[in-house]
PDB file of N, CA and C in Angstrom:
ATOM      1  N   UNK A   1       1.065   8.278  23.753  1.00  0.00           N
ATOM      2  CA  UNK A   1       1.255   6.920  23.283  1.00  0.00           C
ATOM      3  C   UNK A   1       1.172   6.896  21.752  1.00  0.00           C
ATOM      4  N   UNK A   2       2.205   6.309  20.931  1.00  0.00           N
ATOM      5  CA  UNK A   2       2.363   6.218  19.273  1.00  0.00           C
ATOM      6  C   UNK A   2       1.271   5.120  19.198  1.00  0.00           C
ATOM      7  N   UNK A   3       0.971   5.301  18.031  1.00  0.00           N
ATOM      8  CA  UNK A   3      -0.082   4.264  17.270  1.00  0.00           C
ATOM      9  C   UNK A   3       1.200   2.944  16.672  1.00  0.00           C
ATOM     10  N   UNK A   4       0.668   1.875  16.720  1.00  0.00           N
ATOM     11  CA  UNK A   4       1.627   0.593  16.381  1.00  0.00           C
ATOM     12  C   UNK A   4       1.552   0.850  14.510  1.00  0.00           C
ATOM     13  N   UNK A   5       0.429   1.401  14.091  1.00  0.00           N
ATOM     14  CA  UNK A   5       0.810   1.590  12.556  1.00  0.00           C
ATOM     15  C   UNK A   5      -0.126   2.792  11.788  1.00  0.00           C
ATOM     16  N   UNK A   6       0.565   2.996  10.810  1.00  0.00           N
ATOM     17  CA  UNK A   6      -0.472   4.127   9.860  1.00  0.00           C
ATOM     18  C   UNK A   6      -1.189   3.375   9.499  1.00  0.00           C
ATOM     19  N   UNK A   7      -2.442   3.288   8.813  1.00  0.00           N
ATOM     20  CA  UNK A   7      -3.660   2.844   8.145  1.00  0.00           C
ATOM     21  C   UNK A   7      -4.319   3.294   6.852  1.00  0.00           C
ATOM     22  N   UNK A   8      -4.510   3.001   5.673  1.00  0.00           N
ATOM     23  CA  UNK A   8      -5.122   3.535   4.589  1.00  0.00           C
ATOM     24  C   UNK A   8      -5.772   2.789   4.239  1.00  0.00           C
ATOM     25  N   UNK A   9      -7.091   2.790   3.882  1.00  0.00           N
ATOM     26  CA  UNK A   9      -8.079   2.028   2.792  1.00  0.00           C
ATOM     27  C   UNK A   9      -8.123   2.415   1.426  1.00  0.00           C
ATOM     28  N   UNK A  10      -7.833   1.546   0.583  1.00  0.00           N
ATOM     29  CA  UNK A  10      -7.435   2.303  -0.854  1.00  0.00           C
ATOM     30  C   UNK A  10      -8.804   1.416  -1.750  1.00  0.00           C
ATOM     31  N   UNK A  11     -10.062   2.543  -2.239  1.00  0.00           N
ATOM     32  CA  UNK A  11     -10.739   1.825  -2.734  1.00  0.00           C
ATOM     33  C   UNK A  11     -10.628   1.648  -4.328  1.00  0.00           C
ATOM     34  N   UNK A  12      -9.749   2.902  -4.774  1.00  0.00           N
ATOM     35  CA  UNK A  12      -9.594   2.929  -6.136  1.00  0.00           C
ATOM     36  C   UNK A  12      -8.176   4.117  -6.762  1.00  0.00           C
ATOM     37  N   UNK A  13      -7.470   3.199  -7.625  1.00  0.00           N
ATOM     38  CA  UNK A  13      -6.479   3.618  -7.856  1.00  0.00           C
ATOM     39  C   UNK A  13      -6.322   3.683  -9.870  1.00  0.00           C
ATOM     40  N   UNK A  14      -6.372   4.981 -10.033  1.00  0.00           N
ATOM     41  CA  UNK A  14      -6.315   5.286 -11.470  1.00  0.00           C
ATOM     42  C   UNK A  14      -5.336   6.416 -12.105  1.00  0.00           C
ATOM     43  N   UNK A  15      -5.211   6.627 -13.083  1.00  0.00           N
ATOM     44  CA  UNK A  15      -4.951   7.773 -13.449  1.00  0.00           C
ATOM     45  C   UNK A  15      -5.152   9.133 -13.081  1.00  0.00           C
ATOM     46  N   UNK A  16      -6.510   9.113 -12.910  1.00  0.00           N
ATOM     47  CA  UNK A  16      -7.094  10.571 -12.350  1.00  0.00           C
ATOM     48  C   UNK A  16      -7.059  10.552 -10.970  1.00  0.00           C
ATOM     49  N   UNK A  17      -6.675   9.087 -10.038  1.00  0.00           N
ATOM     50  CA  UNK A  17      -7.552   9.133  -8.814  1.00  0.00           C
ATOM     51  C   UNK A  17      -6.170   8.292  -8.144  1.00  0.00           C
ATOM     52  N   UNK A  18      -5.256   8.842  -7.462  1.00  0.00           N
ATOM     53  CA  UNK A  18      -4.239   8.522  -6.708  1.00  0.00           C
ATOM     54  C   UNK A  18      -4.431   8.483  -5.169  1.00  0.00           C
ATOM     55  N   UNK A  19      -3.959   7.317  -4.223  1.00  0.00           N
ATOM     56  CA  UNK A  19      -4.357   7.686  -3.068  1.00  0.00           C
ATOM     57  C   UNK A  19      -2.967   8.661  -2.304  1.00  0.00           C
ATOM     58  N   UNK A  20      -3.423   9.501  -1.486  1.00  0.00           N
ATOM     59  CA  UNK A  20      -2.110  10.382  -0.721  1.00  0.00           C
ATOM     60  C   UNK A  20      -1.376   9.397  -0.642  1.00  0.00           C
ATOM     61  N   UNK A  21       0.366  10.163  -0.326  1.00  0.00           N
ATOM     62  CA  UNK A  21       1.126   9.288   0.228  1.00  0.00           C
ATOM     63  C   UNK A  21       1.423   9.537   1.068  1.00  0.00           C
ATOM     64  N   UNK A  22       0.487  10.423   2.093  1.00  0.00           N
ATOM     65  CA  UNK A  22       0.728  10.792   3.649  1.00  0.00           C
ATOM     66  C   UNK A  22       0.815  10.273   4.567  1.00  0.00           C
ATOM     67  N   UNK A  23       0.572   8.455   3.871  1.00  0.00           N
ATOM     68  CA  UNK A  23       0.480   7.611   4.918  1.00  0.00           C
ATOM     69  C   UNK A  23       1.930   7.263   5.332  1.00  0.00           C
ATOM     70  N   UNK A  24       2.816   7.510   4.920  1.00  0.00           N
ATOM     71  CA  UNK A  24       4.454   7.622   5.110  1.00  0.00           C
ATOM     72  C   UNK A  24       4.490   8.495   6.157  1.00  0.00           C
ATOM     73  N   UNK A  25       3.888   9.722   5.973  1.00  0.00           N
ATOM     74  CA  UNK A  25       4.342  10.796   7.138  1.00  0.00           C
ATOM     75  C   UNK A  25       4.201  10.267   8.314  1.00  0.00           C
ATOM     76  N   UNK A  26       2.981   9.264   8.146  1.00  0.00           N
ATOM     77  CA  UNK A  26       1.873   9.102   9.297  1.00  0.00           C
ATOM     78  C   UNK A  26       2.977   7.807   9.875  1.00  0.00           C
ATOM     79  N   UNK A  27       3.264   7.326   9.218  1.00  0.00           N
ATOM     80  CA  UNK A  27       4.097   5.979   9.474  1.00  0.00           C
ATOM     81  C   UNK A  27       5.009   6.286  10.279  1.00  0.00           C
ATOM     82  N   UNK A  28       5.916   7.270   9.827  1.00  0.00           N
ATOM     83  CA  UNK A  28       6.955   7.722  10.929  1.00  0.00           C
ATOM     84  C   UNK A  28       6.660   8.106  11.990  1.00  0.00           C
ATOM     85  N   UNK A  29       5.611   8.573  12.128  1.00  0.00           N
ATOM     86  CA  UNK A  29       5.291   9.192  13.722  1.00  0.00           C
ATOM     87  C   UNK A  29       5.038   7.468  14.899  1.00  0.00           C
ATOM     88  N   UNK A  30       4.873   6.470  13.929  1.00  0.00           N
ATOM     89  CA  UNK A  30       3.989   5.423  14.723  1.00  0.00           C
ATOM     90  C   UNK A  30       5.374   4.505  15.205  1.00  0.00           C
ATOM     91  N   UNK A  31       5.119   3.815  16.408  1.00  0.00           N
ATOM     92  CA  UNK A  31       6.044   2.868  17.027  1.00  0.00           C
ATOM     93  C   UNK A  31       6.851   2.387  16.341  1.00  0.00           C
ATOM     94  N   UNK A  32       6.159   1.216  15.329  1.00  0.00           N
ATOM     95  CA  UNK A  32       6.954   0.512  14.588  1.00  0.00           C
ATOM     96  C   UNK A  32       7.215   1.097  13.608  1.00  0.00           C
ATOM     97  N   UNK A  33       7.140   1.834  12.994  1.00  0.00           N
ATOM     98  CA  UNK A  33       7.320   2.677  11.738  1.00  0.00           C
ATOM     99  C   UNK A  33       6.959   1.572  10.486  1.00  0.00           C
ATOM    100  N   UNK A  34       5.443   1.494  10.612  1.00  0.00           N
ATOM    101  CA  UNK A  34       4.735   0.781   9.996  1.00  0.00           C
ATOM    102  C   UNK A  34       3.364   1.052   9.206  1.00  0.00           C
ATOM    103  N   UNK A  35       3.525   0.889   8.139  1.00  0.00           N
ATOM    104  CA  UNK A  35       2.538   1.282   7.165  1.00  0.00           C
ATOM    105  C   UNK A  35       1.633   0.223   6.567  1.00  0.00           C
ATOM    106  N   UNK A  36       0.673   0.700   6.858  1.00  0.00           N
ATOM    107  CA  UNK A  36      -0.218  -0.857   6.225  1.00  0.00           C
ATOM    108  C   UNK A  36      -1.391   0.157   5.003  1.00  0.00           C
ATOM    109  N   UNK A  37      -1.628  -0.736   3.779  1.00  0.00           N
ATOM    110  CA  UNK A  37      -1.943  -0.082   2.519  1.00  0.00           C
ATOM    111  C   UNK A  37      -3.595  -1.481   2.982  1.00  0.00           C
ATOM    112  N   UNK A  38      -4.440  -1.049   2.822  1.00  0.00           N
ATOM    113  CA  UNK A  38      -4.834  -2.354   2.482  1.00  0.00           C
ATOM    114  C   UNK A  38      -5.871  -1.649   1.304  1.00  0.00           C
ATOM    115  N   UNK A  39      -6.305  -3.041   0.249  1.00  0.00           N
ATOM    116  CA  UNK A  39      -6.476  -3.084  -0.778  1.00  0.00           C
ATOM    117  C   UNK A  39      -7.641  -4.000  -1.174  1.00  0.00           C
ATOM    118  N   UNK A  40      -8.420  -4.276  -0.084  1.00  0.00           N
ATOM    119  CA  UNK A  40      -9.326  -5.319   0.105  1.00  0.00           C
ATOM    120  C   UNK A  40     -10.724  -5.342  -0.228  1.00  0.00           C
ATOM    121  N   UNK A  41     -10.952  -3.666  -0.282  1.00  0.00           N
ATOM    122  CA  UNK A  41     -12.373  -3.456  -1.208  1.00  0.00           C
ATOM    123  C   UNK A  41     -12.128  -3.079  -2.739  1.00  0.00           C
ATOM    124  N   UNK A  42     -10.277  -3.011  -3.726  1.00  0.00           N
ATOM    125  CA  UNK A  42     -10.447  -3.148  -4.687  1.00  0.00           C
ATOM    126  C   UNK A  42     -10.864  -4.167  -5.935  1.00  0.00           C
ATOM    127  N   UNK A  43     -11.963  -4.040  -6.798  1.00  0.00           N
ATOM    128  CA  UNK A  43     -12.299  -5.266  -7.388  1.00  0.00           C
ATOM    129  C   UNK A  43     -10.766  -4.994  -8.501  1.00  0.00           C
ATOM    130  N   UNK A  44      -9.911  -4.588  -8.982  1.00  0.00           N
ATOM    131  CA  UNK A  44      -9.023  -4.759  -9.958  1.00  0.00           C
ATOM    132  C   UNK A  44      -8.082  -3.844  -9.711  1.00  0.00           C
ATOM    133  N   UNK A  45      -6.519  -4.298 -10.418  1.00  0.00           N
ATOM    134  CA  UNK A  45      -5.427  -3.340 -10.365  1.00  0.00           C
ATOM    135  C   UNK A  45      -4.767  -3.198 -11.455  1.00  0.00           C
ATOM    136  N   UNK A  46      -5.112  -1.770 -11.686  1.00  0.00           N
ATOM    137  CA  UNK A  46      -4.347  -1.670 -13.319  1.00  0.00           C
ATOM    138  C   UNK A  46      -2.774  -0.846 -12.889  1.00  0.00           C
ATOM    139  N   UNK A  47      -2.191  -0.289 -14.458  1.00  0.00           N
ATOM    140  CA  UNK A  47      -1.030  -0.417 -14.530  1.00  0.00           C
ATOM    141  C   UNK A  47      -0.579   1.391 -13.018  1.00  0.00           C
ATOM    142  N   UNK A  48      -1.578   2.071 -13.688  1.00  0.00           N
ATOM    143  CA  UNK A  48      -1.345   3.031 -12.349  1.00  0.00           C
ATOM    144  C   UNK A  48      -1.416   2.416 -11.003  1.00  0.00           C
ATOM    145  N   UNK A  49      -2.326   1.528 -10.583  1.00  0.00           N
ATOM    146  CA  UNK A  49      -2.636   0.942  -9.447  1.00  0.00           C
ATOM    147  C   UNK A  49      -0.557   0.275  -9.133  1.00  0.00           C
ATOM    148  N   UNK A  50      -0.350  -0.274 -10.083  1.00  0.00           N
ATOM    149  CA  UNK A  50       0.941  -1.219  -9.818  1.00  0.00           C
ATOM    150  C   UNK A  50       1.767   0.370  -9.684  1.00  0.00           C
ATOM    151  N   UNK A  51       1.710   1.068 -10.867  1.00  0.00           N
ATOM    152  CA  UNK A  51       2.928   2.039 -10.172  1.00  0.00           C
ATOM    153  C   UNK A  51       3.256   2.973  -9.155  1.00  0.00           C
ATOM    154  N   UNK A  52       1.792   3.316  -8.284  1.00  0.00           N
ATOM    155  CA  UNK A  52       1.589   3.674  -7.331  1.00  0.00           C
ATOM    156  C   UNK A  52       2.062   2.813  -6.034  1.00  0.00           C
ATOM    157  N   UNK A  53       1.949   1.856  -6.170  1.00  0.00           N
ATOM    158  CA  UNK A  53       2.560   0.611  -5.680  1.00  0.00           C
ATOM    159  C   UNK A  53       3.522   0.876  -5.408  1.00  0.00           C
ATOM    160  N   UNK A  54       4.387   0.834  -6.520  1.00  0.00           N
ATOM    161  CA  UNK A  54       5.764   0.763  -6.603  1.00  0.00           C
ATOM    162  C   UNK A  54       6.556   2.137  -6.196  1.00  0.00           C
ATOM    163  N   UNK A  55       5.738   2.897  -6.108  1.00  0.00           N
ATOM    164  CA  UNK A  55       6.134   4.333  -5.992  1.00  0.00           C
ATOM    165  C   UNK A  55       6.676   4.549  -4.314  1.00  0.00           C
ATOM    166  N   UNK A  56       5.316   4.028  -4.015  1.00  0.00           N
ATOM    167  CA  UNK A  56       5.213   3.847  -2.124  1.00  0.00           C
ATOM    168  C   UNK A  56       6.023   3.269  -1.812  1.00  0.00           C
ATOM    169  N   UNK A  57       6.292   1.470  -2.255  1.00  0.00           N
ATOM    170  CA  UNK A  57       7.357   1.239  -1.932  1.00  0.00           C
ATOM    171  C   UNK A  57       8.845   1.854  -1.953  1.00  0.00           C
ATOM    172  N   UNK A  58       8.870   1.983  -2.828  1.00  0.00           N
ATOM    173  CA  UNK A  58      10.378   2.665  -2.937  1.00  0.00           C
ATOM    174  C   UNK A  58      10.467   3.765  -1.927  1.00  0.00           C
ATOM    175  N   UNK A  59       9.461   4.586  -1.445  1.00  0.00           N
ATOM    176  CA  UNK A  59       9.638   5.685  -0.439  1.00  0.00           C
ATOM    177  C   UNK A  59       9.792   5.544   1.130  1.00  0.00           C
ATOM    178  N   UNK A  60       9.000   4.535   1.244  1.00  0.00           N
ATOM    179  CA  UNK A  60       8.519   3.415   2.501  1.00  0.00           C
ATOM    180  C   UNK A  60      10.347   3.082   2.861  1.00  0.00           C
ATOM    181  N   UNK A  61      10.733   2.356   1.999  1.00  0.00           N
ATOM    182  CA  UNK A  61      11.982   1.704   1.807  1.00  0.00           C
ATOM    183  C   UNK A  61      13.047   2.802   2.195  1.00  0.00           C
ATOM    184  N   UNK A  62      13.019   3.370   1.617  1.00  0.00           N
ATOM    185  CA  UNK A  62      14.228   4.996   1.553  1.00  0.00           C
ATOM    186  C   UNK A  62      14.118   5.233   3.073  1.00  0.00           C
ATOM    187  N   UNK A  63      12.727   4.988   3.902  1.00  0.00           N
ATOM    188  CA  UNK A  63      12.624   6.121   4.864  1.00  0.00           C
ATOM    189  C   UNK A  63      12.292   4.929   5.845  1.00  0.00           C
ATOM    190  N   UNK A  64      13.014   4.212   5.904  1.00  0.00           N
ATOM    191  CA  UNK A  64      13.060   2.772   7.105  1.00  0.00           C
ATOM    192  C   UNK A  64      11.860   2.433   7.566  1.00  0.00           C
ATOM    193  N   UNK A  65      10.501   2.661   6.420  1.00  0.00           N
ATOM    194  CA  UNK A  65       9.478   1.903   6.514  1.00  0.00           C
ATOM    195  C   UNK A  65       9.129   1.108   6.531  1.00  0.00           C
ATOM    196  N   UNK A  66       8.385   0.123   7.144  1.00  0.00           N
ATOM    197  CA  UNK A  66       8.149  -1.455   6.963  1.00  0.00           C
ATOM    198  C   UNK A  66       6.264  -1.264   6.163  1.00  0.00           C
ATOM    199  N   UNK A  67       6.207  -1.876   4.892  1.00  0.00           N
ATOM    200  CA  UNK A  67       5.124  -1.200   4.458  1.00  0.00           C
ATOM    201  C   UNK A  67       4.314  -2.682   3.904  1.00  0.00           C
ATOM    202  N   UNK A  68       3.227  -2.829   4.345  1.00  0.00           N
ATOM    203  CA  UNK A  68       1.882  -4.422   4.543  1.00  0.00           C
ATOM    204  C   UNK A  68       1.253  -3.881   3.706  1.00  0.00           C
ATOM    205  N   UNK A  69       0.759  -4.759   2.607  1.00  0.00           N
ATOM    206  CA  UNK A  69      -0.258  -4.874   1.641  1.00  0.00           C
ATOM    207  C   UNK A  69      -1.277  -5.884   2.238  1.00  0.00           C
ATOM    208  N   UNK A  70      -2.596  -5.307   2.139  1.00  0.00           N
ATOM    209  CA  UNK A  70      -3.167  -6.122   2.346  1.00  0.00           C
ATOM    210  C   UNK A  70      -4.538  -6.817   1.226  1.00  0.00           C
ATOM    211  N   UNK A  71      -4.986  -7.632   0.708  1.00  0.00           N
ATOM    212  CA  UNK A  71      -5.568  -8.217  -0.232  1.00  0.00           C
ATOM    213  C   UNK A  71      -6.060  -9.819   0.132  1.00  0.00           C
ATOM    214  N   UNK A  72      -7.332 -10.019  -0.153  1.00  0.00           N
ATOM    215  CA  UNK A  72      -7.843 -11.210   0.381  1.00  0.00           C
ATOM    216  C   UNK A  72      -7.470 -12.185  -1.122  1.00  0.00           C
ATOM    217  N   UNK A  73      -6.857 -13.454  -0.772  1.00  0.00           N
ATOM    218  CA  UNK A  73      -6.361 -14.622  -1.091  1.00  0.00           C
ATOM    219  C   UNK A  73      -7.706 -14.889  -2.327  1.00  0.00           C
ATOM    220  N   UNK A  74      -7.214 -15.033  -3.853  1.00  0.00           N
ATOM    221  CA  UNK A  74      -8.348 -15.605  -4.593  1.00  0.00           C
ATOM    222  C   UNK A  74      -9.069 -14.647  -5.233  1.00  0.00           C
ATOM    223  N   UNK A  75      -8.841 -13.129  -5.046  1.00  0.00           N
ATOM    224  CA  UNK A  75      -8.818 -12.130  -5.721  1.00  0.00           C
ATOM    225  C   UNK A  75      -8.178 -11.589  -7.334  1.00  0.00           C
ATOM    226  N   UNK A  76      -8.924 -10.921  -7.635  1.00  0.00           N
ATOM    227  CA  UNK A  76      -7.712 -10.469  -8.928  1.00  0.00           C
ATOM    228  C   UNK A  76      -6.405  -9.589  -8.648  1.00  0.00           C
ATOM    229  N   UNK A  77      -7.222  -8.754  -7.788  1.00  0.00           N
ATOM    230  CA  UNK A  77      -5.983  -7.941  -7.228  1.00  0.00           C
ATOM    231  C   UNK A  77      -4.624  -9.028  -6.824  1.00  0.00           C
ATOM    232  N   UNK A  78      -5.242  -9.507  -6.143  1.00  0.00           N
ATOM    233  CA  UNK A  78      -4.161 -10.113  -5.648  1.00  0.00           C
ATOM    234  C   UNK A  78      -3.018 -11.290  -6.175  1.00  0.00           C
ATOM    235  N   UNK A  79      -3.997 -11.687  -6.950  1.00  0.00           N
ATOM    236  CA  UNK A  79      -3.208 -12.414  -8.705  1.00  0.00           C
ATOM    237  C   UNK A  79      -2.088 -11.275  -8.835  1.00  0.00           C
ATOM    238  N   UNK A  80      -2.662 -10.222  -9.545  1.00  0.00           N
ATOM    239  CA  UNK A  80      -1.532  -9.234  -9.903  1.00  0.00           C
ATOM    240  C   UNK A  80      -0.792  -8.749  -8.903  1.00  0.00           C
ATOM    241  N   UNK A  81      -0.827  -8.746  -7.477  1.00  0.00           N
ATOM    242  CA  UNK A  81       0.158  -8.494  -6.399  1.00  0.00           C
ATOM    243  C   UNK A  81       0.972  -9.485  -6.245  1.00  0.00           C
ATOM    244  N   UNK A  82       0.920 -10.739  -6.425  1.00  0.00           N
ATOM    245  CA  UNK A  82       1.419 -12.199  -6.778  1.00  0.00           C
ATOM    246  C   UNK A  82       2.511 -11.712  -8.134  1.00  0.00           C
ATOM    247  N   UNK A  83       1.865 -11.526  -8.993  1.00  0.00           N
ATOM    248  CA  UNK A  83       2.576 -11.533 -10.130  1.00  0.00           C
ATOM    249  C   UNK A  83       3.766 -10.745 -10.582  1.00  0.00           C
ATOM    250  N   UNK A  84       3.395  -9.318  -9.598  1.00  0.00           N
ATOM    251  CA  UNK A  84       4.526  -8.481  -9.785  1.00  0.00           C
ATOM    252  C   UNK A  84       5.229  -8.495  -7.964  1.00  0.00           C
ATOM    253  N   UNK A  85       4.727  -9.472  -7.748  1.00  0.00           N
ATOM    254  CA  UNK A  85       5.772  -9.739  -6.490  1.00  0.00           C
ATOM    255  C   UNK A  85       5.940  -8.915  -5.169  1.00  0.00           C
ATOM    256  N   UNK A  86       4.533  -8.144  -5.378  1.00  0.00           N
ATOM    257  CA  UNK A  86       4.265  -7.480  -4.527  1.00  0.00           C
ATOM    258  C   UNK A  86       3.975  -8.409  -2.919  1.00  0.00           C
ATOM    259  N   UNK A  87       3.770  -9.703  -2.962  1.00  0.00           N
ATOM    260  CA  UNK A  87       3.018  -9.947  -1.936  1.00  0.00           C
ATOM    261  C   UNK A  87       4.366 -10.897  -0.883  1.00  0.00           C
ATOM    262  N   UNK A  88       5.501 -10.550  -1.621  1.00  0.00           N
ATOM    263  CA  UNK A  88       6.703 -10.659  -0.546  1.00  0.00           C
ATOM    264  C   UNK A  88       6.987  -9.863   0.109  1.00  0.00           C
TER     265      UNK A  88
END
């Protein structure tokens, strides 16, 4: 039986400190070919945090991923997932 989605907890995203992007591999193996990032114990997202972001997406995308951010409402993070339009 496939898992309905991959799963990652991302507590911190920097320069030095990138999370895998194995969660793609993991995605394809699962039903929906569904990737969920969540982002809910980060207190802030800087400019690596966004391009890592953007990185996933674009790969997610290429490889008929359906890929969920997740971030609690009223956050900073999530200001800046708002802002760069991440949260469409």
């Amino acid at each position: 039986m496939k898992l309905p989605a991959a799963y990652l907890r991302v507590t911190q995203i920097d320069a030095e400190s990138q999370p895998s992007l194995a969660i793609l591999q993991d995605a394809l193996k699962t039903r929906d070919r569904l990737a969920i990032v969540d982002l809910s114990e980060m207190e802030t997202l800087n400019t690596a945090g966004i391009a890592w972001l953007e990185r996933i997406s674009a790969l997610a995308e290429a490889a008929g991923i359906r890929l969920r951010i997740i971030s609690p409402h009223g956050t900073k993070v999530r200001r800046v997932l708002e802002l760069m339009r991440f949260d469409r």
